[in-house]
PDB file of N, CA and C in Angstrom:
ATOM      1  N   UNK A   1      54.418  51.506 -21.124  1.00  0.00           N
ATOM      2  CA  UNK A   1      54.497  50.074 -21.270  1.00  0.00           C
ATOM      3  C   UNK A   1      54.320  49.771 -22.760  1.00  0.00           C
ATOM      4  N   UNK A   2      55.326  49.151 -23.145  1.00  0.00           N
ATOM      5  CA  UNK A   2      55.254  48.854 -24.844  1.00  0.00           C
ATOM      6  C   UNK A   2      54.312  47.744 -24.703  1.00  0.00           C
ATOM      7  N   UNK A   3      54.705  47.230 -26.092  1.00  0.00           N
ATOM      8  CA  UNK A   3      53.821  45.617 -26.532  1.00  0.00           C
ATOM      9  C   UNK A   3      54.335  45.018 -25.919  1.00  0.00           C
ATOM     10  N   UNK A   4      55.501  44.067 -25.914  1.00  0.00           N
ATOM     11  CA  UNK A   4      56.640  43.174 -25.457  1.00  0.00           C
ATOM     12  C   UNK A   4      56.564  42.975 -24.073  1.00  0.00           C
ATOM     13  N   UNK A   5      56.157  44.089 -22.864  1.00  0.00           N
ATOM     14  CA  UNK A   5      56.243  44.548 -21.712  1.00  0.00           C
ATOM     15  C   UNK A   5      54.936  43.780 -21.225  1.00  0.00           C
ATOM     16  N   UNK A   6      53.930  44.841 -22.010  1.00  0.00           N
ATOM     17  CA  UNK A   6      52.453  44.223 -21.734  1.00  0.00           C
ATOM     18  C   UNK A   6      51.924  42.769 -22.025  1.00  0.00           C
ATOM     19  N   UNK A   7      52.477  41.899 -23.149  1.00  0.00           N
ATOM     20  CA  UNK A   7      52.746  40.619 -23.231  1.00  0.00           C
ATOM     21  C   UNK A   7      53.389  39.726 -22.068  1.00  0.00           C
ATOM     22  N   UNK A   8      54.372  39.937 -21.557  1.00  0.00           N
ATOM     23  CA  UNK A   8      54.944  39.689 -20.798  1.00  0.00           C
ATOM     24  C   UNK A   8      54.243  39.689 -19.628  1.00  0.00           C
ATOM     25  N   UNK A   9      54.176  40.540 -19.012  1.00  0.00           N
ATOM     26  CA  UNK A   9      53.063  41.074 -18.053  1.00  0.00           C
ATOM     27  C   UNK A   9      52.010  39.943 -18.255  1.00  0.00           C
ATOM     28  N   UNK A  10      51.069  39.595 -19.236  1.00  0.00           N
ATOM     29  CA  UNK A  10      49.632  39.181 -19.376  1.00  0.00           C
ATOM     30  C   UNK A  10      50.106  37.659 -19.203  1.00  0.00           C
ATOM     31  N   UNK A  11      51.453  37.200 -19.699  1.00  0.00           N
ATOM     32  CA  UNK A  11      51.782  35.741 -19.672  1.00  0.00           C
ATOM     33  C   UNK A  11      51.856  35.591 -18.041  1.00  0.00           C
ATOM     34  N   UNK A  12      52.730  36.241 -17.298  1.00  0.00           N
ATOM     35  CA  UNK A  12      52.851  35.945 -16.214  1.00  0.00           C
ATOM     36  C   UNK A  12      51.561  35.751 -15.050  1.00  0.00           C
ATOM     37  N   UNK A  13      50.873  36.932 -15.612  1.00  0.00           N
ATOM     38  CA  UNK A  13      49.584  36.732 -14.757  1.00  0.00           C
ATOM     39  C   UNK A  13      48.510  35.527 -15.098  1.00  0.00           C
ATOM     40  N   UNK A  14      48.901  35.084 -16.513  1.00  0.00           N
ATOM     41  CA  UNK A  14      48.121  34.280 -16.556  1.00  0.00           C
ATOM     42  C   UNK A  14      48.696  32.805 -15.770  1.00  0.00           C
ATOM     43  N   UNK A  15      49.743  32.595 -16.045  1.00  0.00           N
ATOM     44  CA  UNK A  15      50.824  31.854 -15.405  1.00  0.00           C
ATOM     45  C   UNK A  15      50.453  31.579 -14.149  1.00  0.00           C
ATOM     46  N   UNK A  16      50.726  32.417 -13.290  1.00  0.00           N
ATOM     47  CA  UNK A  16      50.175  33.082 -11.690  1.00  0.00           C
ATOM     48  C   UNK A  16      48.862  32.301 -11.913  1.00  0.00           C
ATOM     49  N   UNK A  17      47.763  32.619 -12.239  1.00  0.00           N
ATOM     50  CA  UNK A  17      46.772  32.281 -12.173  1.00  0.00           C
ATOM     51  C   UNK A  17      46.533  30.510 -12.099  1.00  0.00           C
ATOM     52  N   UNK A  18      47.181  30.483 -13.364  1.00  0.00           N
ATOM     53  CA  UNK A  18      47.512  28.815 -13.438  1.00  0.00           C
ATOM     54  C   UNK A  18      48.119  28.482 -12.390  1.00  0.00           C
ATOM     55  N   UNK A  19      48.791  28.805 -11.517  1.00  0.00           N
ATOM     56  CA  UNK A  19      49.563  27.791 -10.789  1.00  0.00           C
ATOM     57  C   UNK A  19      48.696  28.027  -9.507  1.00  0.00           C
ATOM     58  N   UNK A  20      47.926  29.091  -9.076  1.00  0.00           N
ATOM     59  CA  UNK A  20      47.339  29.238  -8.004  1.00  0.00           C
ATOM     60  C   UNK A  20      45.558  28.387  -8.080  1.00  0.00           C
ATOM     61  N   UNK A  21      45.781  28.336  -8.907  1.00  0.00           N
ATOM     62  CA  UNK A  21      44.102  27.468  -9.573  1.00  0.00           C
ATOM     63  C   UNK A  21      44.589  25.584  -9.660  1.00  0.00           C
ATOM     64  N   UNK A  22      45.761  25.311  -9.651  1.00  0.00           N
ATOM     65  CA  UNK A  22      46.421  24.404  -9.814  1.00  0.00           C
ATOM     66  C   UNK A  22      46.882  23.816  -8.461  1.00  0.00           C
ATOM     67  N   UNK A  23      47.633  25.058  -7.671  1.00  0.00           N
ATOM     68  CA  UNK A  23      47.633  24.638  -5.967  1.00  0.00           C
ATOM     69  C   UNK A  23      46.172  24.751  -5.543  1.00  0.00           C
ATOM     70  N   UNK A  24      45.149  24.984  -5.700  1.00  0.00           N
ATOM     71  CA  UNK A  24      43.949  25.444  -5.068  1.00  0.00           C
ATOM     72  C   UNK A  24      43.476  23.815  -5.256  1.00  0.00           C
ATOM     73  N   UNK A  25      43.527  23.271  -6.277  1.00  0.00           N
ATOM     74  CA  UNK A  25      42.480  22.065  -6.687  1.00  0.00           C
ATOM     75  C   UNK A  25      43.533  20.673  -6.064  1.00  0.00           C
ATOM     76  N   UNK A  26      45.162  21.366  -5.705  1.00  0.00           N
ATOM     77  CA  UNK A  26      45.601  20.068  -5.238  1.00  0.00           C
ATOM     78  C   UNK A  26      45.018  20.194  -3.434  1.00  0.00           C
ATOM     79  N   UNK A  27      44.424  21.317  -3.259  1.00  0.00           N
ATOM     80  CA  UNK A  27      44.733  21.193  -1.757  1.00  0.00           C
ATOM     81  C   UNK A  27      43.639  20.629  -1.709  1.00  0.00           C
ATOM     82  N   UNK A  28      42.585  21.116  -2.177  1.00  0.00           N
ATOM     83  CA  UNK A  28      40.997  20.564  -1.867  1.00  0.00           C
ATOM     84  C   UNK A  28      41.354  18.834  -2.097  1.00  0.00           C
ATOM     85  N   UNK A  29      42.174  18.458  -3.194  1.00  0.00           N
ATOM     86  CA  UNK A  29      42.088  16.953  -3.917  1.00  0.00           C
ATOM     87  C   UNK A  29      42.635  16.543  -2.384  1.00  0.00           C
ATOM     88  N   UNK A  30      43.375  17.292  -1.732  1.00  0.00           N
ATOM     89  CA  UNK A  30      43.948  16.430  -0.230  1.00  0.00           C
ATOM     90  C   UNK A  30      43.391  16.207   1.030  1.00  0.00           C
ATOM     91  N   UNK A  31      42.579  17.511   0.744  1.00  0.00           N
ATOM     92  CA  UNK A  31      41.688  17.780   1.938  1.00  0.00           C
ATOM     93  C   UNK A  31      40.543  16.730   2.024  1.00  0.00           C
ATOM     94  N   UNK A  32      40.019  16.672   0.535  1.00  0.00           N
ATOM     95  CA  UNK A  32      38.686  16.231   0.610  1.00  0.00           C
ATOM     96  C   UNK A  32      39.217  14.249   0.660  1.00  0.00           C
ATOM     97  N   UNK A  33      40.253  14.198   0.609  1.00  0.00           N
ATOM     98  CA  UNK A  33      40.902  12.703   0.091  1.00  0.00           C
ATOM     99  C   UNK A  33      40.436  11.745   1.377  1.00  0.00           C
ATOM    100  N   UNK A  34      39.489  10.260   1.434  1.00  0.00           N
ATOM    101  CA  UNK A  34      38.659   9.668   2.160  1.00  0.00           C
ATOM    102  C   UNK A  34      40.378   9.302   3.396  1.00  0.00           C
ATOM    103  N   UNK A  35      40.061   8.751   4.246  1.00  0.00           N
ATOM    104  CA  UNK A  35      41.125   8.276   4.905  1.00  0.00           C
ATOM    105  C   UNK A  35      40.670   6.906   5.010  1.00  0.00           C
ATOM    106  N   UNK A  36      42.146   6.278   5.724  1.00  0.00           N
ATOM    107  CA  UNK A  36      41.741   4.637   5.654  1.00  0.00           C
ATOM    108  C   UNK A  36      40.573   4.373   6.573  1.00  0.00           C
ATOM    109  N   UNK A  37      40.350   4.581   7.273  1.00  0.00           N
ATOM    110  CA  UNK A  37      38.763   4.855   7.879  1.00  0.00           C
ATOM    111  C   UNK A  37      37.676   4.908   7.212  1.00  0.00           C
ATOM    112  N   UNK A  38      37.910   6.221   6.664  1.00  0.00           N
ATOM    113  CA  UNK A  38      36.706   6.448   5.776  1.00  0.00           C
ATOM    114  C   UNK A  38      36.253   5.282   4.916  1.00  0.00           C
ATOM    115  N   UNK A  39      37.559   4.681   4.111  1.00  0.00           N
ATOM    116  CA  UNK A  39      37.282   3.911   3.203  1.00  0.00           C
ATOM    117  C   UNK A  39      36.901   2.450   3.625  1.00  0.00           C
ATOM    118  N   UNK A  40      37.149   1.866   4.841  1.00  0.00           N
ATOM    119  CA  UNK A  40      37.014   0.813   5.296  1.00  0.00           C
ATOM    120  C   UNK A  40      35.266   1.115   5.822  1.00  0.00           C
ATOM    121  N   UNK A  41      34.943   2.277   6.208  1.00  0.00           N
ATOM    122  CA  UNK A  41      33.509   2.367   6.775  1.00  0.00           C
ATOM    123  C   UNK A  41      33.462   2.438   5.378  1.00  0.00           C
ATOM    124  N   UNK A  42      33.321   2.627   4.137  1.00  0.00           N
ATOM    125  CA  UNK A  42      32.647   2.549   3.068  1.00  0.00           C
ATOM    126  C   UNK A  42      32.456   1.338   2.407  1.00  0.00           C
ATOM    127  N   UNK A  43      33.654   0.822   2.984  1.00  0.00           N
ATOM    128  CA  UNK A  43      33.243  -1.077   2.460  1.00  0.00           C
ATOM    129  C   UNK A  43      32.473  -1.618   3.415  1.00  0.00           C
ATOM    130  N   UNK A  44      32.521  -1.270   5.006  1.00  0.00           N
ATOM    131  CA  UNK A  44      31.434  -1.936   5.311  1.00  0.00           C
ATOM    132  C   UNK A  44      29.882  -1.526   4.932  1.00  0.00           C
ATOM    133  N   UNK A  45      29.339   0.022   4.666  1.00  0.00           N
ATOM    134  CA  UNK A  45      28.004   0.448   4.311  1.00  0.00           C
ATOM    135  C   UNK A  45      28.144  -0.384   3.186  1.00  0.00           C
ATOM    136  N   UNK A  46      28.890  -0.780   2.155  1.00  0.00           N
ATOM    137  CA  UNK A  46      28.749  -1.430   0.758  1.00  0.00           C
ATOM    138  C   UNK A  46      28.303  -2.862   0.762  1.00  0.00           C
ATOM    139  N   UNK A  47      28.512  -3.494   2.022  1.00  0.00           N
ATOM    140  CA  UNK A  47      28.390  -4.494   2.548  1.00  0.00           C
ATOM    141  C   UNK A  47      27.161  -4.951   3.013  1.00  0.00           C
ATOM    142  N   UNK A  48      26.926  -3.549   3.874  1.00  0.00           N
ATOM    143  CA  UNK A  48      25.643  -4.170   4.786  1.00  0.00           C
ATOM    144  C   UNK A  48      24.280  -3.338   2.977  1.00  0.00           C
ATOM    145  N   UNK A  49      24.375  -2.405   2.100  1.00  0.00           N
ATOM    146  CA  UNK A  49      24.198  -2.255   1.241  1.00  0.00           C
ATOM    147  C   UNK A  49      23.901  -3.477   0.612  1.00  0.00           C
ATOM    148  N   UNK A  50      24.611  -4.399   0.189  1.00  0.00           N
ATOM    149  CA  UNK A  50      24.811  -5.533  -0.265  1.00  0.00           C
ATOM    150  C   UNK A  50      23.871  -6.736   0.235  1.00  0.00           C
ATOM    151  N   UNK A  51      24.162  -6.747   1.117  1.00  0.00           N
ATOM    152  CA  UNK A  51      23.416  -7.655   2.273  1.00  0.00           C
ATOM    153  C   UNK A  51      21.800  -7.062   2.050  1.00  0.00           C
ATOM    154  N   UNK A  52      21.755  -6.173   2.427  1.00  0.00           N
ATOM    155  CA  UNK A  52      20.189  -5.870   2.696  1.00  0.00           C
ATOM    156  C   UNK A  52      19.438  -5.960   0.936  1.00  0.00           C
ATOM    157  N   UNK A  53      19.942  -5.935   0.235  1.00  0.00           N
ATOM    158  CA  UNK A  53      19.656  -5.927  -1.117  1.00  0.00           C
ATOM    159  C   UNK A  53      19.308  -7.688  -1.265  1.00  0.00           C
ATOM    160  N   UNK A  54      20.128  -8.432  -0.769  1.00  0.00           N
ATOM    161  CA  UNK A  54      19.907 -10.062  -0.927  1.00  0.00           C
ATOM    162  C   UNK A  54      18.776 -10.064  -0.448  1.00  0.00           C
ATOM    163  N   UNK A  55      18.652  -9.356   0.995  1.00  0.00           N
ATOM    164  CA  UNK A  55      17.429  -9.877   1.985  1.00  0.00           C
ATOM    165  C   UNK A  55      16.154  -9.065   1.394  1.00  0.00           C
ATOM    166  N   UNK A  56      16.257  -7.998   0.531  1.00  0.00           N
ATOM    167  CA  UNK A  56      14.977  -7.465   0.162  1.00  0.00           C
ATOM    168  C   UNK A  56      14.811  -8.412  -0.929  1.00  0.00           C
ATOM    169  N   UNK A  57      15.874  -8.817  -1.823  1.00  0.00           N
ATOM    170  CA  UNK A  57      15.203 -10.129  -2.757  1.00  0.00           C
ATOM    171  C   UNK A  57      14.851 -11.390  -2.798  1.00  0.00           C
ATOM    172  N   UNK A  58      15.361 -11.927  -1.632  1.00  0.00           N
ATOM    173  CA  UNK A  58      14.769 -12.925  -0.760  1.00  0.00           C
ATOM    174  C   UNK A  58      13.384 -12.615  -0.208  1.00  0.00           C
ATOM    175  N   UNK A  59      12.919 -11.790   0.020  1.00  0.00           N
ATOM    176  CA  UNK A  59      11.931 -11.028   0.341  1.00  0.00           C
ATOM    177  C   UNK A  59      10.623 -11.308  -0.200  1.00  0.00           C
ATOM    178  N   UNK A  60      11.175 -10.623  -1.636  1.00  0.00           N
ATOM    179  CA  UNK A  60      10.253 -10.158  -2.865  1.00  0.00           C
ATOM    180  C   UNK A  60      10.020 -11.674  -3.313  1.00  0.00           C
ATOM    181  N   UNK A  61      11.038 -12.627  -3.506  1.00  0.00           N
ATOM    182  CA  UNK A  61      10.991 -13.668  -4.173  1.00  0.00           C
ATOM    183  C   UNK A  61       9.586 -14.827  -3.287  1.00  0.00           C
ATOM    184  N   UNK A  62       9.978 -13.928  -2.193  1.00  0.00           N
ATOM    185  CA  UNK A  62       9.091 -14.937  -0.477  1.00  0.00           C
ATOM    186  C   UNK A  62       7.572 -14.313  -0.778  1.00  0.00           C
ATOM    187  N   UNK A  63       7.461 -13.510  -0.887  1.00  0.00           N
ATOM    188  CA  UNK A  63       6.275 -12.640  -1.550  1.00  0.00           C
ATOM    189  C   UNK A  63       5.424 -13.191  -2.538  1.00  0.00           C
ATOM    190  N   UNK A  64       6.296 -13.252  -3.900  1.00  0.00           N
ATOM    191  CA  UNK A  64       5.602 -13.881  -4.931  1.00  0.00           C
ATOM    192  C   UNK A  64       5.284 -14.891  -5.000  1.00  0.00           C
ATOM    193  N   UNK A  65       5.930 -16.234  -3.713  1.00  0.00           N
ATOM    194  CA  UNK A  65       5.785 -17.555  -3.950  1.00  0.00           C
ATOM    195  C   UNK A  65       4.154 -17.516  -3.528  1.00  0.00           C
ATOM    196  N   UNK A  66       4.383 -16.815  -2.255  1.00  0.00           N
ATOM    197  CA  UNK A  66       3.036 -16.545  -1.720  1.00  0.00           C
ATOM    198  C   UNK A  66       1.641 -16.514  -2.077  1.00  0.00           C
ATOM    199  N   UNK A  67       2.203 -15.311  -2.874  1.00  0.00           N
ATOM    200  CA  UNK A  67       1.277 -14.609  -3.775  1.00  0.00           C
ATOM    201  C   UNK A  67       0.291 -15.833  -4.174  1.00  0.00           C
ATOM    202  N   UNK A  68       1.269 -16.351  -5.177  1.00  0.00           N
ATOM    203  CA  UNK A  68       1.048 -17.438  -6.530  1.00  0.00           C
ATOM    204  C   UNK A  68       0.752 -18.887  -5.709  1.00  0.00           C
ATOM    205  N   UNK A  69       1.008 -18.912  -4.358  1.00  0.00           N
ATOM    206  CA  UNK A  69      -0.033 -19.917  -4.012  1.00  0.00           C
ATOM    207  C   UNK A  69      -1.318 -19.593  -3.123  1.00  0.00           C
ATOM    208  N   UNK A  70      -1.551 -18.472  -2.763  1.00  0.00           N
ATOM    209  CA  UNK A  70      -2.883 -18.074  -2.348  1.00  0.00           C
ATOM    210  C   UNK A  70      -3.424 -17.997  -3.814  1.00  0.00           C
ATOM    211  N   UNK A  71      -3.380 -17.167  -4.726  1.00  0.00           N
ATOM    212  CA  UNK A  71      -3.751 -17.143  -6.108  1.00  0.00           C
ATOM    213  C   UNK A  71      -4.420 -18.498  -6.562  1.00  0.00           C
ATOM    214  N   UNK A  72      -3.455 -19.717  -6.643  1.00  0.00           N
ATOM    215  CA  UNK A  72      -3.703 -21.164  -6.997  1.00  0.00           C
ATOM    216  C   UNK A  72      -4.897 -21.441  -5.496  1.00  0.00           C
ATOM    217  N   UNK A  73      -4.758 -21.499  -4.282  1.00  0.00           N
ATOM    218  CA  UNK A  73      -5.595 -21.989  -3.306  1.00  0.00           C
ATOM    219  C   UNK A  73      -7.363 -20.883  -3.754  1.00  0.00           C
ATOM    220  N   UNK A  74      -7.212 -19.569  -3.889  1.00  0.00           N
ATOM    221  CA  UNK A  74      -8.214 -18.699  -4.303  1.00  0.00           C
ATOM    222  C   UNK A  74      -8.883 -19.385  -5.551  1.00  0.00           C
ATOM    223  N   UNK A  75      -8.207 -19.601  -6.748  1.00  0.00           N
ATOM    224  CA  UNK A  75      -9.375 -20.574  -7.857  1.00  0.00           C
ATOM    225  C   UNK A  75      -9.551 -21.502  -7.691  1.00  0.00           C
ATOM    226  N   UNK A  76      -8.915 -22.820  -6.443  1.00  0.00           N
ATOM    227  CA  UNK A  76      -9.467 -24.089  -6.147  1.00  0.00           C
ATOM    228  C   UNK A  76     -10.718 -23.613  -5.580  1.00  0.00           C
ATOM    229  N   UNK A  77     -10.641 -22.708  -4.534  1.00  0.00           N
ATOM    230  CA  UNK A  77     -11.335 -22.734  -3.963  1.00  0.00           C
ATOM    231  C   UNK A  77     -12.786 -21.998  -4.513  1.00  0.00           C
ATOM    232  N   UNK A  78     -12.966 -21.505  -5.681  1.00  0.00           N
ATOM    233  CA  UNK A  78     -13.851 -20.811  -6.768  1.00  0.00           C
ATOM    234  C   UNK A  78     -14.611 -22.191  -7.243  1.00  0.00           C
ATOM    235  N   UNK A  79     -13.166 -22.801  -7.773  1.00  0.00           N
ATOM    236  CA  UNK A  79     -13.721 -23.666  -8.620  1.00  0.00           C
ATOM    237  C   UNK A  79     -14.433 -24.906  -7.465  1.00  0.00           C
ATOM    238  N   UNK A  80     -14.559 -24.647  -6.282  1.00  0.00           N
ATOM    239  CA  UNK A  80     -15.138 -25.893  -5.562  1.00  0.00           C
ATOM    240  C   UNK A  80     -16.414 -25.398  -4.909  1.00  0.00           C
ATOM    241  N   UNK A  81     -16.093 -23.785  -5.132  1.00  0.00           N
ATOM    242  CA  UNK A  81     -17.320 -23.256  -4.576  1.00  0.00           C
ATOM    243  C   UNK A  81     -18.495 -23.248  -5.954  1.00  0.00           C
ATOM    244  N   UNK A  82     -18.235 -23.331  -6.802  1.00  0.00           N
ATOM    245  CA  UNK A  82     -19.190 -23.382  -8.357  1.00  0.00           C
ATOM    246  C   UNK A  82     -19.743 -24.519  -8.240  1.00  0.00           C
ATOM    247  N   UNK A  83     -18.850 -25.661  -8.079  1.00  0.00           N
ATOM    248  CA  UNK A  83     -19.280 -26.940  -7.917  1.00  0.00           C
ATOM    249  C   UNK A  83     -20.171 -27.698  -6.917  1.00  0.00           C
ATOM    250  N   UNK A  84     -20.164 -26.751  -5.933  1.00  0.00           N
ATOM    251  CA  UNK A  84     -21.011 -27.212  -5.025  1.00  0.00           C
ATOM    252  C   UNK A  84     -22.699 -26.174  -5.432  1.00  0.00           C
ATOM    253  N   UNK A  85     -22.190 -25.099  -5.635  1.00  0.00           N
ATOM    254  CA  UNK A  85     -23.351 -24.516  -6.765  1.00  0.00           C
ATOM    255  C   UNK A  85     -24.317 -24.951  -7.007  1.00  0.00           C
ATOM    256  N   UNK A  86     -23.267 -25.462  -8.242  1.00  0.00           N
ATOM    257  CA  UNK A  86     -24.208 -26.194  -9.165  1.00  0.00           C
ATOM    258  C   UNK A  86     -24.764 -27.553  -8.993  1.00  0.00           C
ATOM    259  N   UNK A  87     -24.047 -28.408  -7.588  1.00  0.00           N
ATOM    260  CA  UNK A  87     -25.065 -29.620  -7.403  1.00  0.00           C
ATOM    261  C   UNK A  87     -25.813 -29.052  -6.510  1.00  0.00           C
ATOM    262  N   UNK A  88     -26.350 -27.841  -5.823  1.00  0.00           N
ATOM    263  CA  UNK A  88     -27.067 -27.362  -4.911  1.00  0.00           C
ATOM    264  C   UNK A  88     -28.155 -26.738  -5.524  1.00  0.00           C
ATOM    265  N   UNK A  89     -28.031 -26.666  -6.786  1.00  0.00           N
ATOM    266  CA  UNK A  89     -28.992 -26.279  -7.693  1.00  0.00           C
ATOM    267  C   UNK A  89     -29.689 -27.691  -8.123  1.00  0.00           C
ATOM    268  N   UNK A  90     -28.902 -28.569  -8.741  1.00  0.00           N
ATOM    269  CA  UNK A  90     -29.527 -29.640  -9.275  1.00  0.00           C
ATOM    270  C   UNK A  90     -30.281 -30.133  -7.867  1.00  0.00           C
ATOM    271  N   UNK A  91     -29.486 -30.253  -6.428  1.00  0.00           N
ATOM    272  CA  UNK A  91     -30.620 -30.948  -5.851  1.00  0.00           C
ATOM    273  C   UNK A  91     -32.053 -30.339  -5.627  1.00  0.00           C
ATOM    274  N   UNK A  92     -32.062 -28.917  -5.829  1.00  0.00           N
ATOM    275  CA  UNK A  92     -32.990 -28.585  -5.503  1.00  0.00           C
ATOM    276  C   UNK A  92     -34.300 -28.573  -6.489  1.00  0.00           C
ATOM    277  N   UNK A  93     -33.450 -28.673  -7.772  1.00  0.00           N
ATOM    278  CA  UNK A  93     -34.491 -28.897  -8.332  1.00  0.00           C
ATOM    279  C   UNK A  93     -35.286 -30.856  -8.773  1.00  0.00           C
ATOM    280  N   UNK A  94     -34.040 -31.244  -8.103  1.00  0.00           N
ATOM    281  CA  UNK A  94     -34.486 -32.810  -7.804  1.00  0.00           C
ATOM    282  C   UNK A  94     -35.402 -32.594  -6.749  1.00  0.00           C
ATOM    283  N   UNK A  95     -35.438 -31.673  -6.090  1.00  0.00           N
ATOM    284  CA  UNK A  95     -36.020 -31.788  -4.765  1.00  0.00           C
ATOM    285  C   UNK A  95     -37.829 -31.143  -5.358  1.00  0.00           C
ATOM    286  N   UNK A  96     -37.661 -30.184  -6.025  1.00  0.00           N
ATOM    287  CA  UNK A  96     -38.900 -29.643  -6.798  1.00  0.00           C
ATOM    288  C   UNK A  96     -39.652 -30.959  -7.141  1.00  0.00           C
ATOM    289  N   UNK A  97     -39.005 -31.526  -8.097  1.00  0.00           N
ATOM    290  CA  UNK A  97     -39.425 -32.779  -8.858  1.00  0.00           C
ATOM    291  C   UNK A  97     -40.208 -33.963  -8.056  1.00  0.00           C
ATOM    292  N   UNK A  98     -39.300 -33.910  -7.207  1.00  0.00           N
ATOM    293  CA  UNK A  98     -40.119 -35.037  -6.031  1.00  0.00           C
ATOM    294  C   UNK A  98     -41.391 -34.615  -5.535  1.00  0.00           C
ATOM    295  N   UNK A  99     -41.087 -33.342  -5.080  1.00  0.00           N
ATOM    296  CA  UNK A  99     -42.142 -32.386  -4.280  1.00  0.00           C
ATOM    297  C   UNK A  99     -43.641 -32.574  -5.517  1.00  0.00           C
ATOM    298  N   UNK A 100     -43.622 -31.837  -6.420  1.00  0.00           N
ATOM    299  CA  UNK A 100     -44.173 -32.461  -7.826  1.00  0.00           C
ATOM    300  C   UNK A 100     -44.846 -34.056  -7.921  1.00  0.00           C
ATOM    301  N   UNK A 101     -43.631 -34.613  -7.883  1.00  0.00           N
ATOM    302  CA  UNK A 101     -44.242 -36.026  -7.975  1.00  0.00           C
ATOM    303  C   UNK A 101     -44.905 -36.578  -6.715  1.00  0.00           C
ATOM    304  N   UNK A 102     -44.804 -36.414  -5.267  1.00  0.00           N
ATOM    305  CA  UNK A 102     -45.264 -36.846  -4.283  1.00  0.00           C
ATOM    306  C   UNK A 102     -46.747 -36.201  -4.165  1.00  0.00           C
ATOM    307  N   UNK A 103     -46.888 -34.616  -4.217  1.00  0.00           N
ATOM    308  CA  UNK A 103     -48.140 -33.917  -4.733  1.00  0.00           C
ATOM    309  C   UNK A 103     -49.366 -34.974  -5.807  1.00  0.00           C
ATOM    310  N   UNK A 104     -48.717 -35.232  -6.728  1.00  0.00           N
ATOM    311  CA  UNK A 104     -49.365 -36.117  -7.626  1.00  0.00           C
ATOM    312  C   UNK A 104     -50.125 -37.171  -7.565  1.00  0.00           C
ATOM    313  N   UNK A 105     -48.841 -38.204  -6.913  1.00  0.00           N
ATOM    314  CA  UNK A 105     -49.682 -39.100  -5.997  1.00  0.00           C
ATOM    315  C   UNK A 105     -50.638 -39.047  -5.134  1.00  0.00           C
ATOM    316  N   UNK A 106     -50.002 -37.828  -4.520  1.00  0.00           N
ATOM    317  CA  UNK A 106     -51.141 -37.923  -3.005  1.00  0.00           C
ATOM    318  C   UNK A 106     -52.765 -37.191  -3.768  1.00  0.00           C
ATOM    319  N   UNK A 107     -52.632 -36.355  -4.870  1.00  0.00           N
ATOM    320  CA  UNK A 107     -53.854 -36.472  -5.217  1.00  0.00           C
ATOM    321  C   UNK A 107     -54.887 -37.083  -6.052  1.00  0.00           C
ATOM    322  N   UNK A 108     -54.117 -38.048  -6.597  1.00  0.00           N
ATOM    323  CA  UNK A 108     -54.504 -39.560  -7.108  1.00  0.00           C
ATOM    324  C   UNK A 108     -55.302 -40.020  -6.137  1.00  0.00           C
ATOM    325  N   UNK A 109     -55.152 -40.222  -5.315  1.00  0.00           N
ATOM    326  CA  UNK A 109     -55.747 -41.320  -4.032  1.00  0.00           C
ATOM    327  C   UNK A 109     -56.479 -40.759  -3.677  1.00  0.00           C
TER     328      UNK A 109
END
């Protein structure tokens, strides 16, 4: 086998190769190719996909309103519980005071 021969030879096989690597990737591209089925069930999963994505952010959005008004009802309700506190303190010590002052009197007499 000369040069020319063996050239020849190496083109063809490579050739060969190419075209069998070339039919190989069209058959799979056909085989694996979705059908109108397939693709119509893929618009509907894209759909209900779609859908359930609104309803989880409808969701989240239902969540936070929540949140942020228990949050607001939780410091009214701080701030009303301090307040009663602190006049439950003052009465009591109005109440000392009296106690004090009625003591006083009564041992005056």
């Amino acid at each position: 086998m000369n040069r020319t021969e063996f050239i020849t030879a190496t083109a063809l096989i490579l050739f060969a190769a190419f075209l069998l690597g070339w039919i190989a990737s069209w058959l799979v591209h056909r085989l694996t190719r979705p059908t109108r089925a397939g693709m119509t069930e893929l618009d509907q999963m894209a759909q209900q996909l779609h859908e359930a994505e609104e309803a989880r952010d409808a969701a989240v959005a239902q969540l936070e309103e929540r949140e942020a008004d228990l949050a607001s009802r939780l410091a009214a309700s701080e701030t009303d519980l301090q307040a009663t506190l602190d006049a439950l303190r003052e009465s009591r010590t109005e109440v000392e005071e009296l106690r004090t002052y009625i003591e006083r009197k009564l041992t005056r007499r």
